[in-house]
N, C-alpha and C. Protein backbone atom coordinates (compact mmCIF):
# COMPACT_ATOMS: atom_id res chain seq x y z
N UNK A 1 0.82 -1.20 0.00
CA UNK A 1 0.00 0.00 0.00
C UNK A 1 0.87 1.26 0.00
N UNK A 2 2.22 1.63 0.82
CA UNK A 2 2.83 2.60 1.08
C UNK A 2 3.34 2.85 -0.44
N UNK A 3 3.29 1.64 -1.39
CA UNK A 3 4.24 1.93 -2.93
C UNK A 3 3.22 2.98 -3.61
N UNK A 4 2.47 2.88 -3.41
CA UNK A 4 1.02 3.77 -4.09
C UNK A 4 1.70 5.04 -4.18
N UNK A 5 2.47 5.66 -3.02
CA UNK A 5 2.36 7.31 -2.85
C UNK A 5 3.41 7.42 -4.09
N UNK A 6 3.99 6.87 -4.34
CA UNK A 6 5.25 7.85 -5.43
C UNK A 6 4.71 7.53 -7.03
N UNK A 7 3.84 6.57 -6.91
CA UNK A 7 3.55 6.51 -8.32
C UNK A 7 2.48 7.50 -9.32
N UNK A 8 2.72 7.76 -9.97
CA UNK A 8 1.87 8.30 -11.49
C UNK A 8 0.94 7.68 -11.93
N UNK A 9 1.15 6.35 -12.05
CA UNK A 9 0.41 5.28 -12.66
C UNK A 9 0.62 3.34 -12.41
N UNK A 10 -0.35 3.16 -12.42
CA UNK A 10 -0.23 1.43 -12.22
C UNK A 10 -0.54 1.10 -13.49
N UNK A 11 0.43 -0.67 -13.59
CA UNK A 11 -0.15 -1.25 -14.43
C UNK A 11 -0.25 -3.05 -13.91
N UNK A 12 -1.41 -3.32 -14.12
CA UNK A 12 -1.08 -4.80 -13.55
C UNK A 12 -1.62 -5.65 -14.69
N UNK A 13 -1.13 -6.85 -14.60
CA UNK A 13 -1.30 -7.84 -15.32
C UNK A 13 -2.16 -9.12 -14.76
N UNK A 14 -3.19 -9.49 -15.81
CA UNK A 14 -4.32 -10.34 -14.84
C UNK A 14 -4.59 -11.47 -15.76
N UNK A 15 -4.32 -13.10 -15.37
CA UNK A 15 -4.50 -13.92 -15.96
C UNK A 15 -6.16 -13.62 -16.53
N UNK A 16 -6.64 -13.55 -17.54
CA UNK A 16 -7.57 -13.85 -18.17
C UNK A 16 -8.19 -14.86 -17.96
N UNK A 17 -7.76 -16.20 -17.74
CA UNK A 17 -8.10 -17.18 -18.23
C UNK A 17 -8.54 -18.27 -16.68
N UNK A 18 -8.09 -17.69 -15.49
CA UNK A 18 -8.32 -17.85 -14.55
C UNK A 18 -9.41 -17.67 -13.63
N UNK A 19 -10.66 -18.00 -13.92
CA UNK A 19 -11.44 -17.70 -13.40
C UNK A 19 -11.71 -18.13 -11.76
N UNK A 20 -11.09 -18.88 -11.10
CA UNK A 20 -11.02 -19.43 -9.93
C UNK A 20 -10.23 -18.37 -9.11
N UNK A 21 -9.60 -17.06 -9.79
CA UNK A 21 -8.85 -16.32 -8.98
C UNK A 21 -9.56 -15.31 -8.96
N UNK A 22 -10.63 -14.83 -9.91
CA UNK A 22 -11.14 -13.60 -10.42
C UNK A 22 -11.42 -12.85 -8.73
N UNK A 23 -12.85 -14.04 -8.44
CA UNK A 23 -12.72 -13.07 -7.15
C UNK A 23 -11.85 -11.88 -6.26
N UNK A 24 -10.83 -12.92 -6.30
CA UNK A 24 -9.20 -11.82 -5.42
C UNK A 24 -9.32 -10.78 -6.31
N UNK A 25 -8.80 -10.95 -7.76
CA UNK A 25 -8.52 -9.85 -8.40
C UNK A 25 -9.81 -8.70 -8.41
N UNK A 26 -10.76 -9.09 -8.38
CA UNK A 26 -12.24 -8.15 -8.09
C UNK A 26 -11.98 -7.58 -7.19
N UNK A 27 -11.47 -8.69 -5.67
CA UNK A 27 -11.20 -7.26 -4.02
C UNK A 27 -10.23 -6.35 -4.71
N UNK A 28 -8.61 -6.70 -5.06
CA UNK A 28 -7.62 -6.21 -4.83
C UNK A 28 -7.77 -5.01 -5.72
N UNK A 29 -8.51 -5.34 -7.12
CA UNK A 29 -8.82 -4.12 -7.82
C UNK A 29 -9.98 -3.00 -7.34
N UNK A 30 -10.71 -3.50 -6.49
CA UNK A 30 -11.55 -2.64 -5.70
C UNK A 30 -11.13 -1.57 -4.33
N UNK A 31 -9.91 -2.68 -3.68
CA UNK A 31 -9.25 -2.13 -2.53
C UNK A 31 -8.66 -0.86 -3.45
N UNK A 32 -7.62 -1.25 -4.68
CA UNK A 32 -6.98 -0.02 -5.05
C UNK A 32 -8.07 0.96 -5.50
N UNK A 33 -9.47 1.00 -6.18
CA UNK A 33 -10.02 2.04 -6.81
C UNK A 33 -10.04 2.98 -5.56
N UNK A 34 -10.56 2.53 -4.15
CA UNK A 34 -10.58 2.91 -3.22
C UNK A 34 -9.57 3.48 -2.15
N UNK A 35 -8.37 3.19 -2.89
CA UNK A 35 -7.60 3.99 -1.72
C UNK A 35 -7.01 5.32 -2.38
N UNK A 36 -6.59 5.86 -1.39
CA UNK A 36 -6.64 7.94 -1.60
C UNK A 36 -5.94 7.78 -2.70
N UNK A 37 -4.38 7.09 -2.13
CA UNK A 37 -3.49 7.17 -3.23
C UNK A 37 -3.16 6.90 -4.01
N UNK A 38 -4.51 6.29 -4.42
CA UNK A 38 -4.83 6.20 -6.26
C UNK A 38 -5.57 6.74 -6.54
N UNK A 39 -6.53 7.44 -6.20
CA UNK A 39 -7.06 8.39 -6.69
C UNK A 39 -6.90 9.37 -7.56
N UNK A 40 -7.21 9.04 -9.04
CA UNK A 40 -7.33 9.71 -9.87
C UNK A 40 -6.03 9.75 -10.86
N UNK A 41 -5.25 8.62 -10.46
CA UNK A 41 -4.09 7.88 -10.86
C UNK A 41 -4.45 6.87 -11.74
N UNK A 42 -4.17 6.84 -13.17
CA UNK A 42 -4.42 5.89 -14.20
C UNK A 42 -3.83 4.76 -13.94
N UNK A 43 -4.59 3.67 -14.07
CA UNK A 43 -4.72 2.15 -13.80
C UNK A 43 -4.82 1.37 -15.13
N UNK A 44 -3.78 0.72 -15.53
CA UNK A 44 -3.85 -0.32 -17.24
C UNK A 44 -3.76 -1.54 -16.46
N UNK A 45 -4.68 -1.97 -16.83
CA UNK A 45 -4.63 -3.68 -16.60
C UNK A 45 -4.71 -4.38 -17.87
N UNK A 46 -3.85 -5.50 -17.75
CA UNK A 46 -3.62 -6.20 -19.11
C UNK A 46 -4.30 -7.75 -18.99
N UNK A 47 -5.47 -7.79 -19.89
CA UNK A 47 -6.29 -9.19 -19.21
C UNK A 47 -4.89 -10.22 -20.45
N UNK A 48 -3.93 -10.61 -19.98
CA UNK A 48 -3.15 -11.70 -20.69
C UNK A 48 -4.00 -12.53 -20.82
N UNK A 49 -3.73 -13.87 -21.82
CA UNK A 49 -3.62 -14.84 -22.14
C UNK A 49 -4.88 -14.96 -23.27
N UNK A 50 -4.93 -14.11 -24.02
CA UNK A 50 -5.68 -13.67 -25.04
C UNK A 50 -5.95 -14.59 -25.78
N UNK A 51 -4.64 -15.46 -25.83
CA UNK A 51 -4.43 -16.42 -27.22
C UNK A 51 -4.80 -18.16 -26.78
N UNK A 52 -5.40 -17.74 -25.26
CA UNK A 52 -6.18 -18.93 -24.81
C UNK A 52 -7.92 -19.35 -24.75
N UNK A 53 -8.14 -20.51 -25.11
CA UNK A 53 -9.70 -20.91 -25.61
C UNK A 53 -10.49 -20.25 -23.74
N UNK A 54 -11.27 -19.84 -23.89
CA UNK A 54 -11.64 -19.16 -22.16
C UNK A 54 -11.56 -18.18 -21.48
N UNK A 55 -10.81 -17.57 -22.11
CA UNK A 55 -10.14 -16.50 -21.86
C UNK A 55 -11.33 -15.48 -21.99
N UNK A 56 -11.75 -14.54 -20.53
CA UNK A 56 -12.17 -13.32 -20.42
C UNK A 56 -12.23 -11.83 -21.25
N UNK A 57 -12.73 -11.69 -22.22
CA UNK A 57 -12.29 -10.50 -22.76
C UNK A 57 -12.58 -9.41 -22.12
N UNK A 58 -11.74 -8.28 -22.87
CA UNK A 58 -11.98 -7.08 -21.95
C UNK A 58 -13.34 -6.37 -21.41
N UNK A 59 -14.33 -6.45 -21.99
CA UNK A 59 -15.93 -6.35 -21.42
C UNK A 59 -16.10 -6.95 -20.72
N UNK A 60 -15.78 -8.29 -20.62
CA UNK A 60 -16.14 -9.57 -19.47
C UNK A 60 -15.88 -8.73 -18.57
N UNK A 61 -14.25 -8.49 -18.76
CA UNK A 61 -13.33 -8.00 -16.73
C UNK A 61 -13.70 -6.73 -16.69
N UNK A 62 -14.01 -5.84 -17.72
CA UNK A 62 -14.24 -4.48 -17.11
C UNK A 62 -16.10 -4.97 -16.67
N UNK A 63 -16.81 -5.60 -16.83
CA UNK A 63 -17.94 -5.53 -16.12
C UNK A 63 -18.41 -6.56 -14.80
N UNK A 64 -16.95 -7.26 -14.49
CA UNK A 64 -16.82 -8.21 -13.51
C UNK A 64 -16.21 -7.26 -12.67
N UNK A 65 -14.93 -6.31 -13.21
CA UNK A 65 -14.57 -5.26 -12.21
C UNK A 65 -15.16 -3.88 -11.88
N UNK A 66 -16.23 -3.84 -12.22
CA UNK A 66 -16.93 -2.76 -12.32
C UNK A 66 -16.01 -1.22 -12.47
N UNK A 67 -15.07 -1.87 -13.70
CA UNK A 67 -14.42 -0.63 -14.23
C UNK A 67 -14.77 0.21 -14.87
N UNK A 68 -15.32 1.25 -14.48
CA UNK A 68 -15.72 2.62 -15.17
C UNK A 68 -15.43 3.97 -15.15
N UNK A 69 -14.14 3.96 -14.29
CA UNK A 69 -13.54 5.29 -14.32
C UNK A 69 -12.98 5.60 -15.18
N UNK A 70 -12.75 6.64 -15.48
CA UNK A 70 -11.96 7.33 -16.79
C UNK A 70 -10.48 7.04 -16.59
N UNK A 71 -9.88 6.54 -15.55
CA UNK A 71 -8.93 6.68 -15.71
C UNK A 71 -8.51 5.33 -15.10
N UNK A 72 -9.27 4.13 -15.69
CA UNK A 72 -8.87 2.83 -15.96
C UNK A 72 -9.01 2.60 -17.88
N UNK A 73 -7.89 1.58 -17.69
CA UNK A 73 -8.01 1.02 -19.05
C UNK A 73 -7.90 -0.28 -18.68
N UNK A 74 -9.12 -1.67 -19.36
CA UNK A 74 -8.32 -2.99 -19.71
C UNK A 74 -7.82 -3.15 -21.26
N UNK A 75 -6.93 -3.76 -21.11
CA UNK A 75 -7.07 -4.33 -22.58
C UNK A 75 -6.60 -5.76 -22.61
N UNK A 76 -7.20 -5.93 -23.89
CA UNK A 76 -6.72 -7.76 -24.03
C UNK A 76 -5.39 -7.65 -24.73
N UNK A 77 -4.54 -8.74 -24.01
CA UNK A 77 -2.83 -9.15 -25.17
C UNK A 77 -2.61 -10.89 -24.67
N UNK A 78 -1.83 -10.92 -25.15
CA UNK A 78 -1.13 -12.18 -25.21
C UNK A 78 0.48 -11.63 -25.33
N UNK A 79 0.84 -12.06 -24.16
CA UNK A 79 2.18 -11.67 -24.05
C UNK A 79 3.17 -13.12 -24.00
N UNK A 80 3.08 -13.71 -24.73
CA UNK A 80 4.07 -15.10 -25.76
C UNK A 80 4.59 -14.65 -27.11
N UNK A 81 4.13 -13.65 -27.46
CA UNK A 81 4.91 -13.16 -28.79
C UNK A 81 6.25 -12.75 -28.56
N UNK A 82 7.28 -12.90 -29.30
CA UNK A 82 8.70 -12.66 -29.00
C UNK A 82 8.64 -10.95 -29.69
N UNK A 83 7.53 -10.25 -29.84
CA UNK A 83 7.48 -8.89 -30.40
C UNK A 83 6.23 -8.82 -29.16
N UNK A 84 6.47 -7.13 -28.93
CA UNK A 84 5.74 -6.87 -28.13
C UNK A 84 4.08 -6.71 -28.51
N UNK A 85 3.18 -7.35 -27.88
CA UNK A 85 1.53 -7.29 -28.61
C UNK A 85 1.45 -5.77 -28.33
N UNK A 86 0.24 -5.62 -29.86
CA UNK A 86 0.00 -4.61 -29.96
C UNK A 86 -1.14 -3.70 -29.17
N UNK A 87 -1.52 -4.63 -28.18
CA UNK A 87 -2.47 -3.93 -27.27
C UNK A 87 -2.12 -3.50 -26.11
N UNK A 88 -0.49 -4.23 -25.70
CA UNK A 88 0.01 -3.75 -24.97
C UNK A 88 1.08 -2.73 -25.03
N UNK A 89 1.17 -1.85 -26.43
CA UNK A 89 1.56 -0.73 -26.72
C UNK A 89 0.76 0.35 -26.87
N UNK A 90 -0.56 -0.10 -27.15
CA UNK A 90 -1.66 0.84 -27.39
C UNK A 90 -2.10 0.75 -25.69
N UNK A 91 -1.83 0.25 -24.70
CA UNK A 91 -2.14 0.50 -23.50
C UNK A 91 -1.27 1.42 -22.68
N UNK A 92 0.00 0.97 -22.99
CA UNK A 92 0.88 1.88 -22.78
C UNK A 92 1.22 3.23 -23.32
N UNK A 93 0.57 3.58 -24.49
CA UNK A 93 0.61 4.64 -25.05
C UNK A 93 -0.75 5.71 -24.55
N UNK A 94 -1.25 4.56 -24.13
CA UNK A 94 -2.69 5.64 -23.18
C UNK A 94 -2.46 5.84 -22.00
N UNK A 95 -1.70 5.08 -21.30
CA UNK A 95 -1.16 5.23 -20.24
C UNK A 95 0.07 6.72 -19.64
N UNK A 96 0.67 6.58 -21.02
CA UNK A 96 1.39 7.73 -21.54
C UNK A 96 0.68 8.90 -21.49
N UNK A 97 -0.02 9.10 -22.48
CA UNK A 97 -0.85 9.54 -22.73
C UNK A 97 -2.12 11.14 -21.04
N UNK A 98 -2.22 9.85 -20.70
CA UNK A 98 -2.89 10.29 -19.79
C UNK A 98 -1.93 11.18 -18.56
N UNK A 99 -0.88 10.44 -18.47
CA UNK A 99 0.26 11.12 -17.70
C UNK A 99 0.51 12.90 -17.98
N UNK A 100 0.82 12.69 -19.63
CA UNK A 100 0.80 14.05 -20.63
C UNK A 100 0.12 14.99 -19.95
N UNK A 101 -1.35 14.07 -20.34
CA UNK A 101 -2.54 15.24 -20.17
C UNK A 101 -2.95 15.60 -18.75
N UNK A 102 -2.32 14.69 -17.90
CA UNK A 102 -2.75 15.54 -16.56
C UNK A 102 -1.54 15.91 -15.48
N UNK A 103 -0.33 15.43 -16.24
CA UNK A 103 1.16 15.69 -15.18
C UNK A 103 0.88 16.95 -13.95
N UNK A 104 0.43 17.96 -14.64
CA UNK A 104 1.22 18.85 -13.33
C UNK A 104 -0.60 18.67 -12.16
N UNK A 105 -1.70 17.72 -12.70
CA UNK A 105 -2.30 17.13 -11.26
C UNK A 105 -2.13 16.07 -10.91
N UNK A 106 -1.51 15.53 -11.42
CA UNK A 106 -0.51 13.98 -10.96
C UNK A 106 0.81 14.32 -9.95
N UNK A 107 1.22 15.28 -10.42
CA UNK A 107 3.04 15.55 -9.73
C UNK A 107 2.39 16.31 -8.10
N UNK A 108 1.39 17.23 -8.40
CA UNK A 108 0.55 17.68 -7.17
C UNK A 108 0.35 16.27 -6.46
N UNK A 109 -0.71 15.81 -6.26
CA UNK A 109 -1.23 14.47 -5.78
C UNK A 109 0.28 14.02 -5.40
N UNK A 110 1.17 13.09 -6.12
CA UNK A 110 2.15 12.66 -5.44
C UNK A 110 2.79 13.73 -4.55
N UNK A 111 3.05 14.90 -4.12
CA UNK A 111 3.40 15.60 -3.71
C UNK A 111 2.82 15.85 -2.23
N UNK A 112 2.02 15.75 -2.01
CA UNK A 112 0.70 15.98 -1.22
C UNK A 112 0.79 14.62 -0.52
N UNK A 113 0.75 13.61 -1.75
CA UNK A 113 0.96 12.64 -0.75
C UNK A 113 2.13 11.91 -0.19
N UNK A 114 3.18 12.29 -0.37
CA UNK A 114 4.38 12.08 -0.08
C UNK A 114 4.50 13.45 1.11
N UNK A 115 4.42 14.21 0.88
CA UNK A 115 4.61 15.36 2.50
C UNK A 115 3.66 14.48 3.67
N UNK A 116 2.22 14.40 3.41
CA UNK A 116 1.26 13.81 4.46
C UNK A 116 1.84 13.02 5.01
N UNK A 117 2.16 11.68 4.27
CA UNK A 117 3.09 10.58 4.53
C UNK A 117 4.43 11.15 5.89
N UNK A 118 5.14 11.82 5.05
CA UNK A 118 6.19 12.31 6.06
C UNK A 118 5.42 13.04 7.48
N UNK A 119 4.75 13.60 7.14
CA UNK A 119 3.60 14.13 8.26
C UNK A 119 3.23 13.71 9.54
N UNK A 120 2.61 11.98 8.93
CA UNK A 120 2.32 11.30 9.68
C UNK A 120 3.65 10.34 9.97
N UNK A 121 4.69 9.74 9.71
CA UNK A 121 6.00 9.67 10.41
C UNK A 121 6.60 10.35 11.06
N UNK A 122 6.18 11.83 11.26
CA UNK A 122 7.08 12.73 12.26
C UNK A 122 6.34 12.59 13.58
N UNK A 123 4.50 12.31 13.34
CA UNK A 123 4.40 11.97 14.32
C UNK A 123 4.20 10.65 15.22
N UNK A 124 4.08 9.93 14.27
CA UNK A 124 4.71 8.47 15.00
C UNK A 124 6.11 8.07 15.23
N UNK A 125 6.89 9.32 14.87
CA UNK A 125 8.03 9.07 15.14
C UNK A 125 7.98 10.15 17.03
N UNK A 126 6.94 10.88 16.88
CA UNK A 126 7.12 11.46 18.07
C UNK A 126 6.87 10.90 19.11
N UNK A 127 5.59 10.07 18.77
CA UNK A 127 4.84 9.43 20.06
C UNK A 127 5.40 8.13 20.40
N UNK A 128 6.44 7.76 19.46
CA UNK A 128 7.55 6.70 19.53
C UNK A 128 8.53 7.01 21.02
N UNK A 129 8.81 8.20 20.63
CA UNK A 129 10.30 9.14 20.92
C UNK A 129 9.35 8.89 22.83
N UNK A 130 8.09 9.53 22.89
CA UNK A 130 7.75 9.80 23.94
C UNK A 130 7.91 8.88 24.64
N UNK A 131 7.14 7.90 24.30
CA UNK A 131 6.68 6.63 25.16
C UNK A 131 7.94 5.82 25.63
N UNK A 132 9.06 5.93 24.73
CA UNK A 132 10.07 5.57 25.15
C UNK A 132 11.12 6.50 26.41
N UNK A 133 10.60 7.79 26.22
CA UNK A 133 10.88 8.86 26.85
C UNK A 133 10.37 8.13 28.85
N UNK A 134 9.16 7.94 28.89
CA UNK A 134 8.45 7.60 29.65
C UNK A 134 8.46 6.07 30.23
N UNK A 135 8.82 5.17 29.31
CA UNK A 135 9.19 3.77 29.72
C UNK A 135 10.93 4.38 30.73
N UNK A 136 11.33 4.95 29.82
CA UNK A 136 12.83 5.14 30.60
C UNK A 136 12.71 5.67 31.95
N UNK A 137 11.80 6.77 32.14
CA UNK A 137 11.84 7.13 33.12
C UNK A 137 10.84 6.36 34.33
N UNK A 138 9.89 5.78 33.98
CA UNK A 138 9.45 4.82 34.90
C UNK A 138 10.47 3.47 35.25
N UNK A 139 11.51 3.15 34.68
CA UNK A 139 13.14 2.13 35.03
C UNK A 139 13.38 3.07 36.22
N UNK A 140 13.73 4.37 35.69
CA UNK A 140 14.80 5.17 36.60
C UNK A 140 14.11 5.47 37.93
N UNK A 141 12.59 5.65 37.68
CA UNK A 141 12.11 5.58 39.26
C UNK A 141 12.05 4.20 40.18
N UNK A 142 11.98 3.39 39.33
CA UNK A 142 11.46 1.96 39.96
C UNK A 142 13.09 1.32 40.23
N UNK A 143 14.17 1.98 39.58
CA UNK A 143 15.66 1.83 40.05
C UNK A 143 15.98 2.25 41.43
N UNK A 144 15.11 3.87 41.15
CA UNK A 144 15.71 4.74 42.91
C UNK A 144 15.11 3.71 43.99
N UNK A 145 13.95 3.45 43.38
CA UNK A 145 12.98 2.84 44.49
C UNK A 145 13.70 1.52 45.17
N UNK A 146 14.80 0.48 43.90
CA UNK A 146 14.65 -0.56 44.39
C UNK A 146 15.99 -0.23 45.51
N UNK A 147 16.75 0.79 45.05
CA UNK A 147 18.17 1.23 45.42
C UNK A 147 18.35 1.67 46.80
N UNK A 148 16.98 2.35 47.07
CA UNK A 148 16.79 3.10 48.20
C UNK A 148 16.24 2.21 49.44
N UNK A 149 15.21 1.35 49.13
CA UNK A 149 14.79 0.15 49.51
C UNK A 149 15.68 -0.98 50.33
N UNK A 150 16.50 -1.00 49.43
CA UNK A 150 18.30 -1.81 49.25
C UNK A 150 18.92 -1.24 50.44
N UNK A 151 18.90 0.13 50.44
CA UNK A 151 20.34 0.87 51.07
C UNK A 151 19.18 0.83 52.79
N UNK A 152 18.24 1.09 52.96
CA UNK A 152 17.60 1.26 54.40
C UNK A 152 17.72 -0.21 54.55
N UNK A 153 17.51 -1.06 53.98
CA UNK A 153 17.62 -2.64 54.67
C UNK A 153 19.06 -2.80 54.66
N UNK A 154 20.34 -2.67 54.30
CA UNK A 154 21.82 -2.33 54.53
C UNK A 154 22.11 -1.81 55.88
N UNK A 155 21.26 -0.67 56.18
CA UNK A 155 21.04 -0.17 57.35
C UNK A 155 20.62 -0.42 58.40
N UNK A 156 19.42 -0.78 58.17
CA UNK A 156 18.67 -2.05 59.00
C UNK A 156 19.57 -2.98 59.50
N UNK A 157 19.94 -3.55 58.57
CA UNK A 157 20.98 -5.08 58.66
C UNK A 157 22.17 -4.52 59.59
N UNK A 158 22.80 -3.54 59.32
CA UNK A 158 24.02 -2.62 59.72
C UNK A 158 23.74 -2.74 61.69
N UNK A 159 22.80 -2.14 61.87
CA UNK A 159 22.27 -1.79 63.08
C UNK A 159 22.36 -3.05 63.98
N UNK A 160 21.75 -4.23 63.76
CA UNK A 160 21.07 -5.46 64.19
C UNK A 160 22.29 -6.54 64.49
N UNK A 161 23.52 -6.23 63.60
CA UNK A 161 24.01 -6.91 63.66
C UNK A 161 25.82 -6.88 63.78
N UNK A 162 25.50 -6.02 64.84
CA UNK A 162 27.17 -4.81 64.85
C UNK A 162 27.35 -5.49 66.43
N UNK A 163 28.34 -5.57 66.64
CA UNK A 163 29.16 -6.94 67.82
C UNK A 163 29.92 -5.67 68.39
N UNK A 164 29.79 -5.71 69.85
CA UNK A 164 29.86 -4.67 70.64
C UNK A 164 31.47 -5.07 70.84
N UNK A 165 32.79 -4.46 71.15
CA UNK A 165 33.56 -4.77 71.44
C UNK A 165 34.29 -6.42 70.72
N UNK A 166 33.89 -6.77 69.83
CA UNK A 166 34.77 -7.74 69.16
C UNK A 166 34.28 -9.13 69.54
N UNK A 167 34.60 -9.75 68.86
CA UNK A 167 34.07 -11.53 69.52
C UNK A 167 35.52 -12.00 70.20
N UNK A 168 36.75 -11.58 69.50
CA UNK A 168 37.76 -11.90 70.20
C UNK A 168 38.42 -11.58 71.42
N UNK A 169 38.94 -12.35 72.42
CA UNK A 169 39.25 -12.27 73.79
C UNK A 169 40.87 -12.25 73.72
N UNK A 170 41.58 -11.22 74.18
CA UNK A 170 43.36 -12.09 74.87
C UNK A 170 43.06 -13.28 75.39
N UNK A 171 44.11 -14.40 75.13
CA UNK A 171 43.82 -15.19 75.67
C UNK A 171 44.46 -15.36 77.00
N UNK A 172 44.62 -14.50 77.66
CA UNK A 172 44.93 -14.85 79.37
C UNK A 172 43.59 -14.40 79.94
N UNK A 173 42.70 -14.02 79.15
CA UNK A 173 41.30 -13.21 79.58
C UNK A 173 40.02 -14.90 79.18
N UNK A 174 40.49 -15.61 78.41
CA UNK A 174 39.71 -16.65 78.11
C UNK A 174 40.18 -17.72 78.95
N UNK A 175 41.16 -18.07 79.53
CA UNK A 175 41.48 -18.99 80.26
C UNK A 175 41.34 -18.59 82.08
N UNK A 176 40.95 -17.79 82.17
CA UNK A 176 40.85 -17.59 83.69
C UNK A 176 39.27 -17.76 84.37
């Protein structure tokens, strides 16, 4: 999701011919129509495998994906040709295309969303900074505490157990 912010444009590639996956590709292409930072960011999807018996054409997936923004394209290719298919130059050339015609509200948008981004890292970098700020200093109290704790039972102990005049005797004082 975070790759979204620097881009201009997506292009993804979608087995055609796979209908046991379509579902996913229905969320994942829905999650992206829906998030900010594609918004209004041209989307080429390439339904591959053109040159297979089953195969989805582009009406199929644009009305399975309920693609209707202006600034989606599918198209059908078959990408097994050792020359590049020609639908996937004419996709790319709209893709182009669209970049042209709307760059300086594309370069905005990435812009906008690349500062926000930093925006919101300065402040999870703050409330990072804090909490760690605050873990440290709840150590350093619960240190004095254990230290201080420590040093009166030292004291304690000190008191209780201090031998008045020595345990040792001269010994002309022990034998009499």
């Amino acid at each position: 999701k975070q790759w979204y912010q620097r881009r201009v444009a997506i292009t993804a590639g979608i087995d055609a011919t796979d209908v046991r996956r379509l579902p996913e590709t229905i969320d994942i292409f829905k999650s992206m129509c829906k998030d900010e930072y594609l918004l209004k960011k041209p989307i080429l999807i390439l339904a591959n495998k053109q040159d297979t018996n089953g195969a989805l054409n582009s009406e199929q997936i644009t009305t399975k994906l309920s693609a209707t923004s202006e600034n989606t394209l599918i198209t059908e290719c078959s990408a097994i040709h050792q020359s590049l298919d020609k639908n996937i130059k004419n996709g790319l050339a709209w893709i182009l295309q669209y970049i042209t015609d709307n760059y300086d509200e594309l370069l905005e948008k990435v812009s906008s969303d690349l500062a926000a981004i930093e925006e919101q890292r300065k402040k999870e970098r703050a409330l990072r900074l804090e909490r760690i700020r605050k873990a440290k200093e709840e150590r350093q109290k619960e240190e004095e505490l254990l230290n201080k704790e420590k040093k009166t039972k030292e004291e304690d102990s000190d008191d209780t157990d201090m031998v008045i005049g020595g345990p040792f005797k001269p010994l002309k004082q022990a034998f009499v």
